[in-house]
N, C-alpha and C. Protein backbone atom coordinates (compact mmCIF):
# COMPACT_ATOMS: atom_id res chain seq x y z
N UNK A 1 5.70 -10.60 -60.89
CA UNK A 1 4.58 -10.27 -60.03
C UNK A 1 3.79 -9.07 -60.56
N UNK A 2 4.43 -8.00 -61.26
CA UNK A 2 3.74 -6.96 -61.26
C UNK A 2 3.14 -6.94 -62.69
N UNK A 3 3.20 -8.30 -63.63
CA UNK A 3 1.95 -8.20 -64.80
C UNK A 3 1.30 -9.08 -64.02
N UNK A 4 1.09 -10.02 -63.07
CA UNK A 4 -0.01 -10.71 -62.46
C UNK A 4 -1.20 -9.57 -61.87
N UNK A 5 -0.29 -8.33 -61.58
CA UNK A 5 -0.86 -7.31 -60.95
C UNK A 5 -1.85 -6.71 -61.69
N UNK A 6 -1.14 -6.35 -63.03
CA UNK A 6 -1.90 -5.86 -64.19
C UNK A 6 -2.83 -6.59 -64.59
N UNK A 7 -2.81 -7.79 -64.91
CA UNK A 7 -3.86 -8.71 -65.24
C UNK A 7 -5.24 -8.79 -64.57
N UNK A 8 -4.55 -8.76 -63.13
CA UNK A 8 -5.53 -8.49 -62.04
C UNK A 8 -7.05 -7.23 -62.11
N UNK A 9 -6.01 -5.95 -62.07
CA UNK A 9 -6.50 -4.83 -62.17
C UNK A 9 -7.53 -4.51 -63.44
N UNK A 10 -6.76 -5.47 -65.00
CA UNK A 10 -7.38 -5.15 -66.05
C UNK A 10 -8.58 -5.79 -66.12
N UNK A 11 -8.67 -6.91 -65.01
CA UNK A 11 -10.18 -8.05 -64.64
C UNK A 11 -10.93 -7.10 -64.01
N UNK A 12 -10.60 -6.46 -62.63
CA UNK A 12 -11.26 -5.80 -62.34
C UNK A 12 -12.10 -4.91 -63.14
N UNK A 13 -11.83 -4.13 -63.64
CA UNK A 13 -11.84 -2.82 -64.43
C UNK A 13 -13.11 -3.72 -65.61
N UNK A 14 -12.36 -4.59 -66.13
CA UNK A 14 -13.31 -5.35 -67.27
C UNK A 14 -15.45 -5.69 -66.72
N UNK A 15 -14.35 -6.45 -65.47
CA UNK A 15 -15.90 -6.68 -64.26
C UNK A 15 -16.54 -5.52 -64.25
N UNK A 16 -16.10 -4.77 -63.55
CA UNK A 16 -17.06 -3.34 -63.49
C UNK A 16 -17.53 -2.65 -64.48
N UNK A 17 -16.91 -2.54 -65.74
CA UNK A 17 -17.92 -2.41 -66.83
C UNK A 17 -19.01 -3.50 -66.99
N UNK A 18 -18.50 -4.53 -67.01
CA UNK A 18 -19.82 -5.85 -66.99
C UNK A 18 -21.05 -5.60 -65.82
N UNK A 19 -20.75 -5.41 -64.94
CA UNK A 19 -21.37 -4.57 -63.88
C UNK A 19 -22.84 -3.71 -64.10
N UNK A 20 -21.93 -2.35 -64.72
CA UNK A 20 -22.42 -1.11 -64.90
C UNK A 20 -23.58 -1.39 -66.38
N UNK A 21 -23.11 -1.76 -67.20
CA UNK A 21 -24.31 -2.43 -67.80
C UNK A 21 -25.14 -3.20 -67.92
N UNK A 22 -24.85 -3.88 -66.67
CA UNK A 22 -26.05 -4.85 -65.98
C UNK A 22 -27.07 -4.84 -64.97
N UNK A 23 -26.35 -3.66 -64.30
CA UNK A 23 -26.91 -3.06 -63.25
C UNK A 23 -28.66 -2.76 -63.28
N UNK A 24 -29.41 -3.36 -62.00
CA UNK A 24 -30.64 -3.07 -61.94
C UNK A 24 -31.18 -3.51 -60.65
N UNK A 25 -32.38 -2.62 -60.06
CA UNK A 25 -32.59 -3.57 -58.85
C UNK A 25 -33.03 -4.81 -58.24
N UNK A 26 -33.48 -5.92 -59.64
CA UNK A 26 -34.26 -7.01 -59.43
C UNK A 26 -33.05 -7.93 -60.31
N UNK A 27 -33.57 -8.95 -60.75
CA UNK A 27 -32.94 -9.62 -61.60
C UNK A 27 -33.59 -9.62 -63.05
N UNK A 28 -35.09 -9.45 -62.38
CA UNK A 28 -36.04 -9.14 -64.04
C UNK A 28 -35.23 -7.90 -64.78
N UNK A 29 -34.53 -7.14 -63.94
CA UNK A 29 -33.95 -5.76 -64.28
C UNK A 29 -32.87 -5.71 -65.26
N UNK A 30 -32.13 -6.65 -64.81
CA UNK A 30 -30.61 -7.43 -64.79
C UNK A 30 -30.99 -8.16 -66.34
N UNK A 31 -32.21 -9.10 -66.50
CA UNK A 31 -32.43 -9.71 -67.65
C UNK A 31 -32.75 -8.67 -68.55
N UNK A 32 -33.50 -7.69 -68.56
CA UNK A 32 -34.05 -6.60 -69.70
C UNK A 32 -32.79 -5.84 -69.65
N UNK A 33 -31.76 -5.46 -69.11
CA UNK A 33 -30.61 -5.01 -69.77
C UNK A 33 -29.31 -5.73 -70.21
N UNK A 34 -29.26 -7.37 -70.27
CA UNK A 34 -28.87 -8.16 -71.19
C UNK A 34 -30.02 -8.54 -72.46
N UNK A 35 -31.42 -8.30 -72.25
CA UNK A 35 -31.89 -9.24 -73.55
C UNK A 35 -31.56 -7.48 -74.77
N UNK A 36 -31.58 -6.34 -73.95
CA UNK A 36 -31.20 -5.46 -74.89
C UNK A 36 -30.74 -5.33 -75.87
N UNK A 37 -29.47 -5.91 -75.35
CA UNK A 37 -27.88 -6.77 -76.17
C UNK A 37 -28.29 -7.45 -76.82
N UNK A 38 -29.37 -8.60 -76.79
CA UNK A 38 -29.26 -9.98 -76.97
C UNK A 38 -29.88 -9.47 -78.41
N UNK A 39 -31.27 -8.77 -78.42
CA UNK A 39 -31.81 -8.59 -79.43
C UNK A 39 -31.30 -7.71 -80.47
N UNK A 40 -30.14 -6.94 -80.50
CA UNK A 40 -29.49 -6.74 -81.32
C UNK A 40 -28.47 -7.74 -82.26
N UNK A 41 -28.02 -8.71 -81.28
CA UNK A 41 -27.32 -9.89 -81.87
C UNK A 41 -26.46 -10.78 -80.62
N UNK A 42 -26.52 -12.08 -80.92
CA UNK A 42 -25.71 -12.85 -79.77
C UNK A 42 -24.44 -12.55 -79.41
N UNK A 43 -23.88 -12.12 -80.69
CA UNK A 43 -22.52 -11.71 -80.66
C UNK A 43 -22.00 -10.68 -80.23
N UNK A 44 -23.11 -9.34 -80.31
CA UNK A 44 -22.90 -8.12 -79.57
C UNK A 44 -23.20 -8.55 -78.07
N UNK A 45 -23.92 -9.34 -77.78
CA UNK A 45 -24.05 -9.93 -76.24
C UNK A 45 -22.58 -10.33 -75.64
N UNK A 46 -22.09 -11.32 -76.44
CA UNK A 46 -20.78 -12.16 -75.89
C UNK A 46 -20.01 -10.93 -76.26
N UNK A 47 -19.38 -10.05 -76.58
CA UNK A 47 -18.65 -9.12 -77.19
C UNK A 47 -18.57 -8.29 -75.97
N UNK A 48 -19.73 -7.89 -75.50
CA UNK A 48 -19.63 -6.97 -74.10
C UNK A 48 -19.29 -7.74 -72.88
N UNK A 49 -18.59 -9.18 -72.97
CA UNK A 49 -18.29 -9.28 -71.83
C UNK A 49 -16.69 -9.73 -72.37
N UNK A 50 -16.20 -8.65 -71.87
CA UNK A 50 -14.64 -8.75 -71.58
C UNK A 50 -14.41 -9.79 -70.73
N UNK A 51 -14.49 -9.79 -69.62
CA UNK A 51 -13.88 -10.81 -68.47
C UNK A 51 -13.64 -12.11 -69.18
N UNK A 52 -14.26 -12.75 -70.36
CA UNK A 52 -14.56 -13.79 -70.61
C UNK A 52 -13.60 -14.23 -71.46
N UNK A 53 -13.22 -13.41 -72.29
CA UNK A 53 -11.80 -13.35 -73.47
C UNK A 53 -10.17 -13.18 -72.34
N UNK A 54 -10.74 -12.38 -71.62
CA UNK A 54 -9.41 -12.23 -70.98
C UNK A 54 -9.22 -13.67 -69.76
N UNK A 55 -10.10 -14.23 -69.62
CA UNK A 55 -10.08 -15.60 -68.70
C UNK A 55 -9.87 -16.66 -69.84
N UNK A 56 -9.83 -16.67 -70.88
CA UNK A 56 -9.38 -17.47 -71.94
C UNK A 56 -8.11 -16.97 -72.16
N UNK A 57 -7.58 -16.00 -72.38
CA UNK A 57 -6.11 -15.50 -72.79
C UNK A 57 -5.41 -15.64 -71.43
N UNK A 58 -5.67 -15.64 -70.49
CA UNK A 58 -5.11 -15.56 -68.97
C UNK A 58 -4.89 -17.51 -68.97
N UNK A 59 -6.02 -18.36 -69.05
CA UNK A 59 -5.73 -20.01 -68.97
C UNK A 59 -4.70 -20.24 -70.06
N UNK A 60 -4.39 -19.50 -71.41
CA UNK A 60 -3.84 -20.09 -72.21
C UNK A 60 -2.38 -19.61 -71.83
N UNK A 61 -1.66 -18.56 -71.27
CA UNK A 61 -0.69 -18.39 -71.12
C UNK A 61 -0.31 -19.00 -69.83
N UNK A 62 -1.38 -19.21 -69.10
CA UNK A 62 -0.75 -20.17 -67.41
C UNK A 62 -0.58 -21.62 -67.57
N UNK A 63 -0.75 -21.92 -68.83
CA UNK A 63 -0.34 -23.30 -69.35
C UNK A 63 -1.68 -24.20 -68.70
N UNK A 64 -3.03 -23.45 -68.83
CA UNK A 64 -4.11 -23.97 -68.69
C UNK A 64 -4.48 -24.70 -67.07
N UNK A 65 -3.82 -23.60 -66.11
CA UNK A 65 -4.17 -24.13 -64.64
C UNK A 65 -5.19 -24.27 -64.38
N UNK A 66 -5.35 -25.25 -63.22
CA UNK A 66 -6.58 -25.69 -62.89
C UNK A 66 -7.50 -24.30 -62.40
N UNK A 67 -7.02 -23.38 -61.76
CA UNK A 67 -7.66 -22.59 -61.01
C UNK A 67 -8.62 -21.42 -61.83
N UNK A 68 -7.70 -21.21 -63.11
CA UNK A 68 -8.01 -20.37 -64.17
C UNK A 68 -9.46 -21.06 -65.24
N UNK A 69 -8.83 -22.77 -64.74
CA UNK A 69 -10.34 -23.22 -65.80
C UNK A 69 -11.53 -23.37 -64.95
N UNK A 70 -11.55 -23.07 -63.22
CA UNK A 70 -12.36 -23.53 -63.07
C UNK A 70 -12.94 -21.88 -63.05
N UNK A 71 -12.12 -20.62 -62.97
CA UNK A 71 -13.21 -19.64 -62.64
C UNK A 71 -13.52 -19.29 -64.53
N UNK A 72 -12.53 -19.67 -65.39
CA UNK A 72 -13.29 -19.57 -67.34
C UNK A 72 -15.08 -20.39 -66.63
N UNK A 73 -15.10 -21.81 -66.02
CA UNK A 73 -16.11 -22.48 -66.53
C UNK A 73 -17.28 -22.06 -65.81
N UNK A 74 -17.33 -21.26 -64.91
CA UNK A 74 -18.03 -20.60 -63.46
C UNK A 74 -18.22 -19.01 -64.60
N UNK A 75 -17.77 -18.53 -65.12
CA UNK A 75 -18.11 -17.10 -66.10
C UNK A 75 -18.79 -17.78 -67.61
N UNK A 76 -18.54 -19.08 -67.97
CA UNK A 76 -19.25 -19.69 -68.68
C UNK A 76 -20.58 -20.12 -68.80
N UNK A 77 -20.56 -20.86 -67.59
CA UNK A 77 -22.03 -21.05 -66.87
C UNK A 77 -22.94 -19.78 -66.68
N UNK A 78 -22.01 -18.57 -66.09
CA UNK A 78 -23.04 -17.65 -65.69
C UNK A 78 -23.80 -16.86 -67.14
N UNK A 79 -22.80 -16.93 -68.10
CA UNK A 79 -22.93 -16.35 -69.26
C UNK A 79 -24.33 -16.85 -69.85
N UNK A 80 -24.01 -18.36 -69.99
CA UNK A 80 -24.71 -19.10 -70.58
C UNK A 80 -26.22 -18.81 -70.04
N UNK A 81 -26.12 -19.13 -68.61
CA UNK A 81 -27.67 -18.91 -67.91
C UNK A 81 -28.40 -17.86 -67.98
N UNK A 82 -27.39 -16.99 -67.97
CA UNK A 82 -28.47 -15.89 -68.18
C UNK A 82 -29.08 -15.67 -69.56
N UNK A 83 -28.41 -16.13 -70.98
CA UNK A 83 -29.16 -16.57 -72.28
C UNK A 83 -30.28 -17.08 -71.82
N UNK A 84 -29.64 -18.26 -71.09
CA UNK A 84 -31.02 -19.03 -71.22
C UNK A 84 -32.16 -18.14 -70.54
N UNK A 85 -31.83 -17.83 -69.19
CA UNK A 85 -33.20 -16.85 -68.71
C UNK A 85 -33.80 -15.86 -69.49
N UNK A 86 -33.04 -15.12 -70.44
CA UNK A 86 -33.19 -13.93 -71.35
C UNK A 86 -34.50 -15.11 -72.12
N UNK A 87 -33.55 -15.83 -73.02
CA UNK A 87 -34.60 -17.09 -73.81
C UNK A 87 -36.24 -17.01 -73.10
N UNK A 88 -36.18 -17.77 -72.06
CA UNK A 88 -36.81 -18.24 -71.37
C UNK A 88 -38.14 -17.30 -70.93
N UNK A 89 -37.23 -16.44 -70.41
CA UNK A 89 -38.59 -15.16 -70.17
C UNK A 89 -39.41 -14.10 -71.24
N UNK A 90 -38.01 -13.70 -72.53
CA UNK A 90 -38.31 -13.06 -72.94
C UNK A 90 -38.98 -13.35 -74.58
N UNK A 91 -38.24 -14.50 -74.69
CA UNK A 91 -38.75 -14.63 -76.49
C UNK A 91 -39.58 -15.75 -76.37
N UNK A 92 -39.37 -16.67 -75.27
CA UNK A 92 -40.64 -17.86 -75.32
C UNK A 92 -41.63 -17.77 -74.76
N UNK A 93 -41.67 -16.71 -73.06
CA UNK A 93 -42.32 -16.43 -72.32
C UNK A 93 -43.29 -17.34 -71.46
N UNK A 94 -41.72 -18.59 -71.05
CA UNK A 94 -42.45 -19.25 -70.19
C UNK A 94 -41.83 -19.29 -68.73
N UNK A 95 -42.88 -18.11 -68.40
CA UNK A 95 -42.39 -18.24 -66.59
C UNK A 95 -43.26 -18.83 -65.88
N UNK A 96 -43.11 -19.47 -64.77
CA UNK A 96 -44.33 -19.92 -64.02
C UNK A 96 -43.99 -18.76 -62.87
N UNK A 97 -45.15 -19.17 -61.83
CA UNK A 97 -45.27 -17.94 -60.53
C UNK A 97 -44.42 -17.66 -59.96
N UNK A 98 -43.81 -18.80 -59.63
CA UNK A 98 -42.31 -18.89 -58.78
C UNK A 98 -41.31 -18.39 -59.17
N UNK A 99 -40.80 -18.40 -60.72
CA UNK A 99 -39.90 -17.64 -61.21
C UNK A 99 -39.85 -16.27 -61.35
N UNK A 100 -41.36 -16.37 -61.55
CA UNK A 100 -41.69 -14.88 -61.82
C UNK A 100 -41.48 -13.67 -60.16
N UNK A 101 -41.80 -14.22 -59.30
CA UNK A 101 -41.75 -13.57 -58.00
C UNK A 101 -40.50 -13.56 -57.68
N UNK A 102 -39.70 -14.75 -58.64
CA UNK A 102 -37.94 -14.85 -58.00
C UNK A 102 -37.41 -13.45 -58.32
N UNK A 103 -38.16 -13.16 -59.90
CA UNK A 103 -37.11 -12.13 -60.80
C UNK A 103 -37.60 -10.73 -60.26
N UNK A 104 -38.62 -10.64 -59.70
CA UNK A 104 -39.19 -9.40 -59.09
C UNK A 104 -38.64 -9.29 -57.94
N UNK A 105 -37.75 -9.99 -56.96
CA UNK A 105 -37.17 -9.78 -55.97
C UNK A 105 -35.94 -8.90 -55.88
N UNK A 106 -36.23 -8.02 -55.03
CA UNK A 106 -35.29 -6.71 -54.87
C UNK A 106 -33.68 -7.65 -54.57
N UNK A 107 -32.54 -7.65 -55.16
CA UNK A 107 -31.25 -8.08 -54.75
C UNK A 107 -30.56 -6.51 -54.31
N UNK A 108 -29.60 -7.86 -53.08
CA UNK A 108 -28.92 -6.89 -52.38
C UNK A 108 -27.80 -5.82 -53.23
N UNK A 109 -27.52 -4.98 -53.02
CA UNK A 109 -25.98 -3.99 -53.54
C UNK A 109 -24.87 -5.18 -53.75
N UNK A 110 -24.87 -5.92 -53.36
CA UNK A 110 -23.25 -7.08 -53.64
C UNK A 110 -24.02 -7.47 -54.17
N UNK A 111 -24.62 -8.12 -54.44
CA UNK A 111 -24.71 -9.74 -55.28
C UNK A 111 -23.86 -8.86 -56.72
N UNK A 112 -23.99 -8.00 -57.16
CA UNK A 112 -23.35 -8.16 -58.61
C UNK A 112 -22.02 -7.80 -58.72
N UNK A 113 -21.56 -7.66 -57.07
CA UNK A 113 -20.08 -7.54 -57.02
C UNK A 113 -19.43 -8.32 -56.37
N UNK A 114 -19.69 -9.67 -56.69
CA UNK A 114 -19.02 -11.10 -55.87
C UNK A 114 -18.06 -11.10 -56.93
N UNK A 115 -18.37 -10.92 -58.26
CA UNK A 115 -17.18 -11.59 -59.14
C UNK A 115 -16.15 -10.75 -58.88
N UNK A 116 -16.13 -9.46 -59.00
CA UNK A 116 -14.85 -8.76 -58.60
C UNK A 116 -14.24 -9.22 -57.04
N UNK A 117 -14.30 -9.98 -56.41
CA UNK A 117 -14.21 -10.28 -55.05
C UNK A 117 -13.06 -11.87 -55.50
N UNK A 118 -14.35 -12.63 -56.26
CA UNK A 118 -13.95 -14.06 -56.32
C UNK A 118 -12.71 -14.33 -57.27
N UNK A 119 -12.98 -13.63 -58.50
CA UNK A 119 -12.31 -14.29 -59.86
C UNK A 119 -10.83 -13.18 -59.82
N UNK A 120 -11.10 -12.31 -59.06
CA UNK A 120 -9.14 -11.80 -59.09
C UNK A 120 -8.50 -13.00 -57.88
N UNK A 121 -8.89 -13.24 -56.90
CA UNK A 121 -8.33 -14.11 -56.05
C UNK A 121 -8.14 -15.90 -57.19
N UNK A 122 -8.65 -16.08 -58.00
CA UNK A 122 -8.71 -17.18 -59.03
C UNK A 122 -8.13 -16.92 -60.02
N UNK A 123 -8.06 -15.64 -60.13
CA UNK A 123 -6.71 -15.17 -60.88
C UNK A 123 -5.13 -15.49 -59.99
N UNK A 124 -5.05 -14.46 -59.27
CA UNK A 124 -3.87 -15.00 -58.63
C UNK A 124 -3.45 -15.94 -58.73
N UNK A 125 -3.74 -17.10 -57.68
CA UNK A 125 -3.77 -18.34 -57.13
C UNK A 125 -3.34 -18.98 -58.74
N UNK A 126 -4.06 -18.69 -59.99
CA UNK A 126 -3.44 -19.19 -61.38
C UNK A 126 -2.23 -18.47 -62.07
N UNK A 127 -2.09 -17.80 -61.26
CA UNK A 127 -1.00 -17.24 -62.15
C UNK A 127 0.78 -16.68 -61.19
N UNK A 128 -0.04 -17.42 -60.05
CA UNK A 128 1.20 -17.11 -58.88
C UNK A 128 2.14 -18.97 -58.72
């Protein structure tokens, strides 16, 4: 129980750095401090997100539970999308109005702290 604990804690901890360098009050905010990353290199992008290596090393030792692949493919997706939005807004620069008013919308204080909420409980549940 008490390396499930650790595992736990070391997600957390990983999240909140992912967090703290993402942090902004819009989402347009959120995208200009990933395309930061991005434009230095893709790999320095994927590199700063811990959570993502350790949800791969976490499925491979739980003998690949269901619970563990579905929160890897849910940090996959999110990973991925936000490339694409980075893409999308910043190097092709095709927003229409609607997107554009989406990314200018003030988000609440949680929204960027659901994953620390969701993916330790999807931890557990995979590794209990």
């Amino acid at each position: 129980m008490s390396t499930v604990v650790f595992y736990i804690a070391l997600y957390i901890a990983f999240e909140l750095f992912e967090i703290w360098w993402q942090k902004a009050p819009t989402l347009y905010g959120v995208l200009e401090n990933i395309y930061k990353y991005y434009q230095k290199s893709i790999f320095v992008l994927l590199l700063i997100h811990p959570t993502f290596y350790l949800l791969v090393y976490l499925m491979m030792i739980s003998g690949y539970d269901l619970y563990l692949q579905i929160a890897l493919g849910l940090k996959l997706s999110d990973i991925a999308l936000k490339i694409l939005f980075v893409q999308k807004v910043f190097i092709k620069q095709e927003i229409d109005a609607e997107f554009k008013m989406m990314l200018g919308m003030r988000m609440e204080w949680y929204m960027l702290y659901l994953g620390v909420i969701f993916y330790p409980v999807m931890i557990y549940l995979g590794l209990s």
